[in-house]
PDB file of N, CA and C in Angstrom:
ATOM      1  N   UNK A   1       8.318   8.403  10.254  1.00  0.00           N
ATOM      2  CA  UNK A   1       7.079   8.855  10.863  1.00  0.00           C
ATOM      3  C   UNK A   1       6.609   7.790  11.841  1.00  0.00           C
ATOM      4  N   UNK A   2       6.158   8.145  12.763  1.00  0.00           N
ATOM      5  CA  UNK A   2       5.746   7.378  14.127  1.00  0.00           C
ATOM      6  C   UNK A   2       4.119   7.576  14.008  1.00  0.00           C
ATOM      7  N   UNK A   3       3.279   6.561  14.054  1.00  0.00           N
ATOM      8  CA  UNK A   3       1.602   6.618  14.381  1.00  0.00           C
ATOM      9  C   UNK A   3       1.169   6.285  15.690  1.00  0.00           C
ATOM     10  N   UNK A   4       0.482   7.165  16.373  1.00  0.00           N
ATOM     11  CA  UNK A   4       0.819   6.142  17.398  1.00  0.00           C
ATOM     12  C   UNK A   4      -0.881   6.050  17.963  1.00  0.00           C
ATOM     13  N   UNK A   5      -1.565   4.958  18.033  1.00  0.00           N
ATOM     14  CA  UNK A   5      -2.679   4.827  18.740  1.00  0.00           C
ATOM     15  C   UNK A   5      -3.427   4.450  19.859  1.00  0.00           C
ATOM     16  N   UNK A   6      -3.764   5.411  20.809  1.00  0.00           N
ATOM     17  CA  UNK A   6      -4.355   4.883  22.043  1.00  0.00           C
ATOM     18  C   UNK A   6      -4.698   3.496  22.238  1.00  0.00           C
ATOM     19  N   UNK A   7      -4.437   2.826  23.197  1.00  0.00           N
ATOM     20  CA  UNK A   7      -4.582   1.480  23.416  1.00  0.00           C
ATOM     21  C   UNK A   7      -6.161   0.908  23.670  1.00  0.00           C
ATOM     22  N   UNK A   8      -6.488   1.825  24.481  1.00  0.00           N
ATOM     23  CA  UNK A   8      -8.219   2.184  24.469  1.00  0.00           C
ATOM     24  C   UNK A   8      -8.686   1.781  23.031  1.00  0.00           C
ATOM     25  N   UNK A   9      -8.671   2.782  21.858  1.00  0.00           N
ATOM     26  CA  UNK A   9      -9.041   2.922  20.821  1.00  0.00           C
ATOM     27  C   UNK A   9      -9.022   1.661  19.616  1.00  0.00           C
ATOM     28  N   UNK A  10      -7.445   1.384  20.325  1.00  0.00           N
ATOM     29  CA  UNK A  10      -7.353   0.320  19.236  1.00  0.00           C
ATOM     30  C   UNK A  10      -7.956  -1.136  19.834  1.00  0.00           C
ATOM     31  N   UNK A  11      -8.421  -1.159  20.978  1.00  0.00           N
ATOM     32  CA  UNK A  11      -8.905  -2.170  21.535  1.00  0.00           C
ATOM     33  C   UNK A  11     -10.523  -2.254  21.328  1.00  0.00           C
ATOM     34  N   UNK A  12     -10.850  -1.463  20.982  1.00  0.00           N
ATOM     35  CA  UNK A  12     -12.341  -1.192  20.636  1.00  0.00           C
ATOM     36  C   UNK A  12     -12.471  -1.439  18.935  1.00  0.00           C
ATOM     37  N   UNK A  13     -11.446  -0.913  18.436  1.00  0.00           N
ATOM     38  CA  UNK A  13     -11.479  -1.707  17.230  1.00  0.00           C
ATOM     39  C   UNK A  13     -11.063  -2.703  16.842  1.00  0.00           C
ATOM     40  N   UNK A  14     -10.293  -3.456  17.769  1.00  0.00           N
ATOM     41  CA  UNK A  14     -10.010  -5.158  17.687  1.00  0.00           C
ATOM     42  C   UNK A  14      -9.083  -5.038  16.906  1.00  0.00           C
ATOM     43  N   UNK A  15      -7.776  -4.417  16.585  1.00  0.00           N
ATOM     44  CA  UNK A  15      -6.484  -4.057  15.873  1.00  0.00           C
ATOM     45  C   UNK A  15      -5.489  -4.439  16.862  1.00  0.00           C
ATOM     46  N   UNK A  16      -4.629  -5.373  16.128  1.00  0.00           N
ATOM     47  CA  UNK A  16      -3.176  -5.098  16.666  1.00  0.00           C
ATOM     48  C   UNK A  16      -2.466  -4.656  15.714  1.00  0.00           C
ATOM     49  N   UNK A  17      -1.313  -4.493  16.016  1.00  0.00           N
ATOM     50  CA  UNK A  17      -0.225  -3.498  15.349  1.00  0.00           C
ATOM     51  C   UNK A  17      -0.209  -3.995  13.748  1.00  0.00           C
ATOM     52  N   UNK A  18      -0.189  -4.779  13.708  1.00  0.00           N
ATOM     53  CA  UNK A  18       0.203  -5.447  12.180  1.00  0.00           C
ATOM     54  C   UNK A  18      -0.984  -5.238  11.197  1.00  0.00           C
ATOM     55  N   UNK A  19      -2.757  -5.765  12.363  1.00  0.00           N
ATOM     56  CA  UNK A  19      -3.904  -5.583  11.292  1.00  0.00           C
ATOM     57  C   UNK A  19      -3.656  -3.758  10.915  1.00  0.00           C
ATOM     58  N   UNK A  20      -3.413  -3.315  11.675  1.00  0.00           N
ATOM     59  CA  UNK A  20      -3.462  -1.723  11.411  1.00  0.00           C
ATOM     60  C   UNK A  20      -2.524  -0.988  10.208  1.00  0.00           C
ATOM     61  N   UNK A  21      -1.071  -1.667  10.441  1.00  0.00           N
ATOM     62  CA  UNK A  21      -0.505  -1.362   9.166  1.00  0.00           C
ATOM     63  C   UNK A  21      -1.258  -1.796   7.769  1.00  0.00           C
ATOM     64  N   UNK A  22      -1.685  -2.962   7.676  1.00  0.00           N
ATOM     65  CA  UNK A  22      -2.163  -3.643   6.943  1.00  0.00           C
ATOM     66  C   UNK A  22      -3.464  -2.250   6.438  1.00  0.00           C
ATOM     67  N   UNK A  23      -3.990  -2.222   7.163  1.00  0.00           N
ATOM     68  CA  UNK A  23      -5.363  -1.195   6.813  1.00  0.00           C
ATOM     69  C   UNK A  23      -4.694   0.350   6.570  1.00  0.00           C
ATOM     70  N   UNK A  24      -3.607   0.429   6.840  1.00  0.00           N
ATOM     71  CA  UNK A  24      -3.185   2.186   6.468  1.00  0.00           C
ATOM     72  C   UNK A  24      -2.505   1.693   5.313  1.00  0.00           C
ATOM     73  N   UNK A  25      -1.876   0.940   4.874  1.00  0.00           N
ATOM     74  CA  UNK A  25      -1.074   0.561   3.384  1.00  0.00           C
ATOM     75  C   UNK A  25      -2.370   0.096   2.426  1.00  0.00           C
ATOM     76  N   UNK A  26      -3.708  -0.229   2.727  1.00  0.00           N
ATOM     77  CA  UNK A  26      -4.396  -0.444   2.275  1.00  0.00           C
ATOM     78  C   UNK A  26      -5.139   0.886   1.427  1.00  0.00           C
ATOM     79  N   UNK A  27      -4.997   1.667   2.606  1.00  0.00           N
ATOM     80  CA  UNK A  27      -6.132   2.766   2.378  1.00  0.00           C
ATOM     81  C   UNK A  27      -4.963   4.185   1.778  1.00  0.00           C
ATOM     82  N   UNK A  28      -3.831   3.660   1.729  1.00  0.00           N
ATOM     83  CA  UNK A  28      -2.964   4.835   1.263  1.00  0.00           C
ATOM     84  C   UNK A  28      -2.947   4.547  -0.155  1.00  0.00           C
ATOM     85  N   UNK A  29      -2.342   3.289  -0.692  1.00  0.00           N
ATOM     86  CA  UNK A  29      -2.752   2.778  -1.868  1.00  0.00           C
ATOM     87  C   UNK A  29      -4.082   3.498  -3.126  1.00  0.00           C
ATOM     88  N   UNK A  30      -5.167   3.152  -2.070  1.00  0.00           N
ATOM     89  CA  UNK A  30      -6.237   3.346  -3.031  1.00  0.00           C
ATOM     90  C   UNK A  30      -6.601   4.909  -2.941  1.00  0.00           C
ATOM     91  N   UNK A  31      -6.716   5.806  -1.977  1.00  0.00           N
ATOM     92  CA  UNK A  31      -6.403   7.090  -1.067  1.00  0.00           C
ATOM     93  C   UNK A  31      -5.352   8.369  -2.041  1.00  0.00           C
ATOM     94  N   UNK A  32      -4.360   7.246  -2.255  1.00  0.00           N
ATOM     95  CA  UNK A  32      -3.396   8.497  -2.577  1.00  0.00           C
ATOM     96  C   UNK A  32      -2.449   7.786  -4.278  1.00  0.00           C
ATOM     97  N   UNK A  33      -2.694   6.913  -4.464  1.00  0.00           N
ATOM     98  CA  UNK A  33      -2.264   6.197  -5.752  1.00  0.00           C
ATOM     99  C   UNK A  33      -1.422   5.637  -5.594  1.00  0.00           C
ATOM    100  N   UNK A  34      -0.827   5.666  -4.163  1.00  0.00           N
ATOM    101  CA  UNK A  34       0.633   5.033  -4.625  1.00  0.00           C
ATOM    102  C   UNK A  34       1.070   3.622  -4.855  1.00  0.00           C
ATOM    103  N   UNK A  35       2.109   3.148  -5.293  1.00  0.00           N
ATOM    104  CA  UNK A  35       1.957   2.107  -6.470  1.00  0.00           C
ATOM    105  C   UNK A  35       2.150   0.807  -5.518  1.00  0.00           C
ATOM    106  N   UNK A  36       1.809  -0.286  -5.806  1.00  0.00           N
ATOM    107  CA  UNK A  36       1.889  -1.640  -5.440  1.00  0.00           C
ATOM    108  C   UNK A  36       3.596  -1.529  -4.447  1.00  0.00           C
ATOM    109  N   UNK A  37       4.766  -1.466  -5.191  1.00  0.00           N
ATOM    110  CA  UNK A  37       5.632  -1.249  -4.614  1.00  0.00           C
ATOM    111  C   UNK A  37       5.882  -0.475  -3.548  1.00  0.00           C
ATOM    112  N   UNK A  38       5.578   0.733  -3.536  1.00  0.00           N
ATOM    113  CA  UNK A  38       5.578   1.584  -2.221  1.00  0.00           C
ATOM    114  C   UNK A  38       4.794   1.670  -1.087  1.00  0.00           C
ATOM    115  N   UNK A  39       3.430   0.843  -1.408  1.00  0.00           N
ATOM    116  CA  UNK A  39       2.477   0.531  -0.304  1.00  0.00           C
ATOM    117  C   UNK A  39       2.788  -0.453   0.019  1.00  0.00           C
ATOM    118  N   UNK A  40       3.446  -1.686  -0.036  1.00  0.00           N
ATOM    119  CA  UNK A  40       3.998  -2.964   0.164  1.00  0.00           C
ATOM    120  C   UNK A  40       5.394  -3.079   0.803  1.00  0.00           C
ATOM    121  N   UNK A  41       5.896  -1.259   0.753  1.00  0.00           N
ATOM    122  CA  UNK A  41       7.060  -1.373   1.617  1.00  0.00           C
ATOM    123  C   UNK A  41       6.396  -0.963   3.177  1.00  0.00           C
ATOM    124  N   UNK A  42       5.287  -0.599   3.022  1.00  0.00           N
ATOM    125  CA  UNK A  42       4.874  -0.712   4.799  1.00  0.00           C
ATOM    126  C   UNK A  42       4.867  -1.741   5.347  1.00  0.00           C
ATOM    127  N   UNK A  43       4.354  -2.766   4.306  1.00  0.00           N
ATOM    128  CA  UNK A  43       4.672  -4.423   5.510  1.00  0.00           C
ATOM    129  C   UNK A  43       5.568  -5.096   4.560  1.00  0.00           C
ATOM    130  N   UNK A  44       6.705  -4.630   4.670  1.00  0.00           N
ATOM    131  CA  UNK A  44       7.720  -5.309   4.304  1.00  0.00           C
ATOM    132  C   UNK A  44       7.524  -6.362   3.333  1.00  0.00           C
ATOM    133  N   UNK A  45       6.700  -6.031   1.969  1.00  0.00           N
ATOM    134  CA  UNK A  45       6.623  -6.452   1.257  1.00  0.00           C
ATOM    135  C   UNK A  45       7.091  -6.071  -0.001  1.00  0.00           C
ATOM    136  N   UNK A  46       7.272  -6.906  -1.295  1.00  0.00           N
ATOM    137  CA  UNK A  46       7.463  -6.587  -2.550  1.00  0.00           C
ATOM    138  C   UNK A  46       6.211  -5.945  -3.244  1.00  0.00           C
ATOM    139  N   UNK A  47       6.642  -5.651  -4.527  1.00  0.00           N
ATOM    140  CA  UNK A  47       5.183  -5.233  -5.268  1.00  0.00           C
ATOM    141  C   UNK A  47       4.189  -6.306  -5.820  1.00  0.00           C
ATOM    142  N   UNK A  48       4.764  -7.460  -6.119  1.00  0.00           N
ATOM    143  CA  UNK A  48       3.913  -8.801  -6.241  1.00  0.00           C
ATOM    144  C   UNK A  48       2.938  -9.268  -4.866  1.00  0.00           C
ATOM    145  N   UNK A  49       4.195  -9.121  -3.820  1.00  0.00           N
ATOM    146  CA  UNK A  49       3.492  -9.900  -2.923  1.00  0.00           C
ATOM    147  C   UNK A  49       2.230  -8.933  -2.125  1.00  0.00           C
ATOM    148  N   UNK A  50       2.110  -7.547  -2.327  1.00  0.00           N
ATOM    149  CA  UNK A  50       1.047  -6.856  -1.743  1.00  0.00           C
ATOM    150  C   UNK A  50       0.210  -6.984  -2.985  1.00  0.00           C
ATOM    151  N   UNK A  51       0.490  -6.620  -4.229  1.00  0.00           N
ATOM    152  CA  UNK A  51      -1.080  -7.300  -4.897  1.00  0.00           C
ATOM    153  C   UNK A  51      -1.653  -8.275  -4.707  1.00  0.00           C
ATOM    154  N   UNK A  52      -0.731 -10.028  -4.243  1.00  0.00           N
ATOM    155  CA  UNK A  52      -1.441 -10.996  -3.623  1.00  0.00           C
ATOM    156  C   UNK A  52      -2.340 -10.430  -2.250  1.00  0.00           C
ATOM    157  N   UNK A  53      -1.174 -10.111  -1.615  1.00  0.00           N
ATOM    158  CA  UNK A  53      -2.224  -9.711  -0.421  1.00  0.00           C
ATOM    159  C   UNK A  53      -3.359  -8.683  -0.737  1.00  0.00           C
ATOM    160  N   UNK A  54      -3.649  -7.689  -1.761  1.00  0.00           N
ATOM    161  CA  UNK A  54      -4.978  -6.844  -2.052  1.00  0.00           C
ATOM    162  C   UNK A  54      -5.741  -8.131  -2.316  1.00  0.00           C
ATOM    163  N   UNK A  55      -5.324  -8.909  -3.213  1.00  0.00           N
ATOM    164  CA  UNK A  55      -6.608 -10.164  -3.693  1.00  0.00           C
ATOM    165  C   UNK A  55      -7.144 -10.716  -2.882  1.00  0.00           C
ATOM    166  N   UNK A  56      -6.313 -11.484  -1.759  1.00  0.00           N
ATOM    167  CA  UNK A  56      -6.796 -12.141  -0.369  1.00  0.00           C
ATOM    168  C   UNK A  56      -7.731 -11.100   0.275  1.00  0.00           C
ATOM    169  N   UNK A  57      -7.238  -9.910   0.176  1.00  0.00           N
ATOM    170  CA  UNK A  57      -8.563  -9.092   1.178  1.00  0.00           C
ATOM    171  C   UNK A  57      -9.736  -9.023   0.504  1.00  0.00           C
ATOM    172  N   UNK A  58      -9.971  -9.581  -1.069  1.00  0.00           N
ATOM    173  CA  UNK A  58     -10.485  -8.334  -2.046  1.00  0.00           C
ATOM    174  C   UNK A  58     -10.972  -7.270  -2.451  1.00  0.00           C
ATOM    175  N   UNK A  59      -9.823  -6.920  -2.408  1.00  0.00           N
ATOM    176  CA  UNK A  59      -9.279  -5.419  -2.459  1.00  0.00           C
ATOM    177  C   UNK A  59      -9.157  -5.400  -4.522  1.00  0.00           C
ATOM    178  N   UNK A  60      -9.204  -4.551  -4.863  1.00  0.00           N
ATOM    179  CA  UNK A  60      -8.594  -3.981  -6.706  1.00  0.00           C
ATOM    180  C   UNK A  60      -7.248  -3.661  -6.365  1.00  0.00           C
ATOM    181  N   UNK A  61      -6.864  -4.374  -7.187  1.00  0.00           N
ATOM    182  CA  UNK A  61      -5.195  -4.123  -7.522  1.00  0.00           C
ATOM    183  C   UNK A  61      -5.403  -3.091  -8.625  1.00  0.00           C
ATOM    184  N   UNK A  62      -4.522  -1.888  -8.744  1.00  0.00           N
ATOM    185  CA  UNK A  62      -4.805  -0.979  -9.643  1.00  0.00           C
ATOM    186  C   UNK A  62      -3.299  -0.922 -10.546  1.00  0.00           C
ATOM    187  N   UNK A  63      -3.241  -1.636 -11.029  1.00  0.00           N
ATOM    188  CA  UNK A  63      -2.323  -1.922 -12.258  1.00  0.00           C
ATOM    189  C   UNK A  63      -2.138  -0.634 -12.969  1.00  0.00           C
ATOM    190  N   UNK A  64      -3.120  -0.018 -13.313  1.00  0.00           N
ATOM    191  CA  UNK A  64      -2.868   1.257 -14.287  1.00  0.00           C
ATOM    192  C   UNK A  64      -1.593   2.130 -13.291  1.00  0.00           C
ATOM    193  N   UNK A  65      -2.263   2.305 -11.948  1.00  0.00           N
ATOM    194  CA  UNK A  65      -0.996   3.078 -11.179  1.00  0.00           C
ATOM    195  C   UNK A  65       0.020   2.779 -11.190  1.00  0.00           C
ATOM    196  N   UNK A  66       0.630   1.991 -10.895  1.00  0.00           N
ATOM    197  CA  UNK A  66       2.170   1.312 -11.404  1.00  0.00           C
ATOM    198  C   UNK A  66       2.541   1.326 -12.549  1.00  0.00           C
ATOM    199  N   UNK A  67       1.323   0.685 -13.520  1.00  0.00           N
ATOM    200  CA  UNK A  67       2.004   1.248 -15.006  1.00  0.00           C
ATOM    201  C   UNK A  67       1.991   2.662 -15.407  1.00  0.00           C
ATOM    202  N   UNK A  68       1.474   3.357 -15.081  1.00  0.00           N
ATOM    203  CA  UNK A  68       2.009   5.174 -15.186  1.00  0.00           C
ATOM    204  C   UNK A  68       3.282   5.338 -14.846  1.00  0.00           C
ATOM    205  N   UNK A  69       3.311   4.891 -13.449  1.00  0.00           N
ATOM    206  CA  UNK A  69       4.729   5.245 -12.878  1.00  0.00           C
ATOM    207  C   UNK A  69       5.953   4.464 -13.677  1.00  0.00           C
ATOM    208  N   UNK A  70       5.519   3.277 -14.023  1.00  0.00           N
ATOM    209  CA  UNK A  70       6.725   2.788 -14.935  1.00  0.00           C
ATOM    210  C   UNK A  70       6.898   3.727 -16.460  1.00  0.00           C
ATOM    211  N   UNK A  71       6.070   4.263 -16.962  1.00  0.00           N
ATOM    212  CA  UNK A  71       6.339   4.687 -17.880  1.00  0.00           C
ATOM    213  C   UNK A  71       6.320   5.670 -17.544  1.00  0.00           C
ATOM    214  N   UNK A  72       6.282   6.888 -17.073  1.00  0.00           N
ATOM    215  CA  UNK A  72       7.097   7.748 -16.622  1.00  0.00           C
ATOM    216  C   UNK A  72       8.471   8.112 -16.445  1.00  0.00           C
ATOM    217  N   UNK A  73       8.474   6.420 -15.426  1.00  0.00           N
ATOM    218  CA  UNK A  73      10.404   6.287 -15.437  1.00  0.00           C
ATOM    219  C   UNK A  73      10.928   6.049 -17.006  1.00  0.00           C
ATOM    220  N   UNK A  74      10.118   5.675 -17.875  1.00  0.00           N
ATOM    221  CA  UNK A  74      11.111   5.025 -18.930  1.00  0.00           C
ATOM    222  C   UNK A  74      10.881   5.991 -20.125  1.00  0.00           C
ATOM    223  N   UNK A  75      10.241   7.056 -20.215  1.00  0.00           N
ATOM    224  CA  UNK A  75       9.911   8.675 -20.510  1.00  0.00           C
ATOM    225  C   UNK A  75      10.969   9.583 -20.093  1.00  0.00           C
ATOM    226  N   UNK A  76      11.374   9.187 -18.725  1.00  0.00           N
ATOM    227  CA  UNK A  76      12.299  10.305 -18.237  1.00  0.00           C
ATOM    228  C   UNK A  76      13.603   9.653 -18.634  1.00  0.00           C
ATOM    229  N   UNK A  77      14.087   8.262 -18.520  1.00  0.00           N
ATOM    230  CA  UNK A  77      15.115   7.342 -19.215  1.00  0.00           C
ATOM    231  C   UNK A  77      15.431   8.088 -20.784  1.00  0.00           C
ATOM    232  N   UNK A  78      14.549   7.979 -21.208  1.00  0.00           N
ATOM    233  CA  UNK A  78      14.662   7.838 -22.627  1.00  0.00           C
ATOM    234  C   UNK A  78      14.461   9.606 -23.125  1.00  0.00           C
ATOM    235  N   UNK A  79      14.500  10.594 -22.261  1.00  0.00           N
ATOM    236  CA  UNK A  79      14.333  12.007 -22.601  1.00  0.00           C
ATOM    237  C   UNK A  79      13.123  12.151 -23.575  1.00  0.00           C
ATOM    238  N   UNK A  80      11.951  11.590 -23.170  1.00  0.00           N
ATOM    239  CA  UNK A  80      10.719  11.642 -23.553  1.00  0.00           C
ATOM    240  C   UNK A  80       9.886  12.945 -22.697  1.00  0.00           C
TER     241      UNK A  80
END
């Protein structure tokens, strides 16, 4: 998927390319649940290193979401 934002627009909001990913992996995270790991693959991060980075913003790291999804996987592992 390609985003693509007027240069106008994003200049009025004082964004370059990177603060902007940063704020859509932010807001997808908390927005849509998805887990430390998969919002951290937008900036090429691990799942550790984007919960550091939620803390630096302070932002809530939502631990429960990841732990669902892990136990889910280990539910569906285990024919639970």
């Amino acid at each position: 998927m390609r985003i693509e934002i007027n240069d106008d627009i994003a200049q009025q909001c004082n964004l370059d390319e990177k603060e902007a990913l940063e704020l859509l992996a932010i807001a997808v995270y908390k927005a849509k649940g998805l887990t430390g790991s998969v919002a951290g693959k937008i900036l090429g991060m691990n799942e550790f290193d984007f919960h550091s980075f939620l803390i630096s913003r302070n932002e809530t790291v939502n631990y429960e979401s990841d732990n669902s999804l892990n136990a889910r996987k280990n539910n569906n592992l285990f024919g639970r």
